[in-house]
Protein backbone atom coordinates (compact mmCIF):
# COMPACT_ATOMS: atom_id res chain seq x y z
CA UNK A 1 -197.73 -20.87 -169.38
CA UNK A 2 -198.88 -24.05 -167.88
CA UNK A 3 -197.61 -27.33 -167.75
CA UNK A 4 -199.91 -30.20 -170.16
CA UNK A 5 -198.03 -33.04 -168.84
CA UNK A 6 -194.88 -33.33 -165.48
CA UNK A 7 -193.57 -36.63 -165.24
CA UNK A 8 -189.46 -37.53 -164.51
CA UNK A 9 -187.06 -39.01 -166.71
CA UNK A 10 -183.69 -40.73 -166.56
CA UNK A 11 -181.04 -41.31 -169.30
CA UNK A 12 -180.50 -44.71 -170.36
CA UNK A 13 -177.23 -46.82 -171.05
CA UNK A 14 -176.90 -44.65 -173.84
CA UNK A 15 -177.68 -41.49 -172.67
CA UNK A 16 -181.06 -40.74 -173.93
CA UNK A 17 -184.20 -39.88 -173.02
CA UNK A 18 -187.89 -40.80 -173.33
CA UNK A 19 -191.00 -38.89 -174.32
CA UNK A 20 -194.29 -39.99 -173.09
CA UNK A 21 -197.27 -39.76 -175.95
CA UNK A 22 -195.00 -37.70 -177.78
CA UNK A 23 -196.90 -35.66 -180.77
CA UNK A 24 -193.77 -35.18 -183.04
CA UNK A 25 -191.62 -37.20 -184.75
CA UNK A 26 -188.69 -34.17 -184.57
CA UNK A 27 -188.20 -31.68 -182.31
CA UNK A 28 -185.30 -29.25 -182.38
CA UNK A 29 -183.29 -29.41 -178.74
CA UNK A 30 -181.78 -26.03 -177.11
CA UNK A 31 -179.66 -27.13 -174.27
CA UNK A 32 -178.96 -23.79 -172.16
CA UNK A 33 -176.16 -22.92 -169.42
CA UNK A 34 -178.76 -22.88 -166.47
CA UNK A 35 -179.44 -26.91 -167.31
CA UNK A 36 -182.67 -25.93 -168.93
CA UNK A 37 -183.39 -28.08 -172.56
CA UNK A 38 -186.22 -26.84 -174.75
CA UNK A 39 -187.55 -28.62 -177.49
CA UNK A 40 -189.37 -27.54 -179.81
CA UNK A 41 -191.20 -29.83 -181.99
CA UNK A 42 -190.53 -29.75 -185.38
CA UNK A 43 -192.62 -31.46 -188.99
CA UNK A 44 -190.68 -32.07 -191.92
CA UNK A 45 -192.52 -31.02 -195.27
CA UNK A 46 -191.85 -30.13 -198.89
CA UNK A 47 -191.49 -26.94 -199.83
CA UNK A 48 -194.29 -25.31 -202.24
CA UNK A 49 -192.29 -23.36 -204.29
CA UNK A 50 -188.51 -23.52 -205.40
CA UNK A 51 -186.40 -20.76 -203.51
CA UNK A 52 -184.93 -17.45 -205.62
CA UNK A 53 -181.39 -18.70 -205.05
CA UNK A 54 -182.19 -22.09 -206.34
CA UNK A 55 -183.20 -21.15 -209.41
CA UNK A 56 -180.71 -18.57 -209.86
CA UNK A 57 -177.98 -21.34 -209.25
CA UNK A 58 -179.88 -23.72 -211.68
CA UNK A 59 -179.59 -20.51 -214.47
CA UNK A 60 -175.73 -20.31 -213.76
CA UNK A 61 -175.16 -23.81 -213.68
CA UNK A 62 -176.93 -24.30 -217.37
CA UNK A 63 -174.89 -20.96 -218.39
CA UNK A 64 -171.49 -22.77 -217.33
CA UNK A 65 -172.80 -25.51 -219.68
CA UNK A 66 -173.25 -23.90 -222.27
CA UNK A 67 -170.04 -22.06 -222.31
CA UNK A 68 -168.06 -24.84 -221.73
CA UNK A 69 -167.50 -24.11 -218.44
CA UNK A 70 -167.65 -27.89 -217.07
CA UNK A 71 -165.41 -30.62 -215.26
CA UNK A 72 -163.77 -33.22 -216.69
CA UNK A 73 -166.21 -36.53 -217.60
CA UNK A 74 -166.51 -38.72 -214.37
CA UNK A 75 -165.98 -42.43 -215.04
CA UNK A 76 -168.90 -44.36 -213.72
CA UNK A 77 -167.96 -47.65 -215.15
CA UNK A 78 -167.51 -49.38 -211.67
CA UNK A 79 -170.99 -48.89 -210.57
C-alpha cells in the first residue's frame, strides 16, 4: 500500500501528537514492540437494533421485579 500523505511529527510538552487534515474524530491506536503505532480511524454511531443479551438482561431484570427480587430503596433526598 502507498503512502496518501509523509510528513514528521514531534511530541509536545505533553506528550502528544498532531494530525495534519485529519478525517476522523477517533481513531483506535496499536502501539507495537518494533516502535510501529497504527491507527485506525474509528466513527462513533448508534446502534440500529438492541443486542440479544440486552434484552435478555432487560427480561431478567423485570422478572427480579416482579418476584421481589430487588435492593433496598435508595434515598435520593440530597439531590
Amino acid at each position: 500500500m502507498e503512502a496518501v500523505k509523509s510528513y514528521n511529527v514531534h511530541l509536545d510538552s505533553k506528550k502528544r501528537i498532531t494530525l495534519r487534515g485529519a478525517i476522523y474524530q477517533y481513531y483506535n491506536v496499536k502501539e507495537y514492540e518494533n516502535g510501529c503505532i497504527m491507527l485506525e480511524p474509528r466513527e462513533l454511531t448508534v446502534p440500529e437494533t438492541i443486542s440479544v443479551q440486552t434484552l435478555e438482561d432487560m427480561d431478567n431484570a423485570i422478572r427480579n421485579f416482579k418476584s421481589g427480587k430487588v435492593s433496598d430503596p435508595i434515598d435520593l433526598s440530597d439531590f
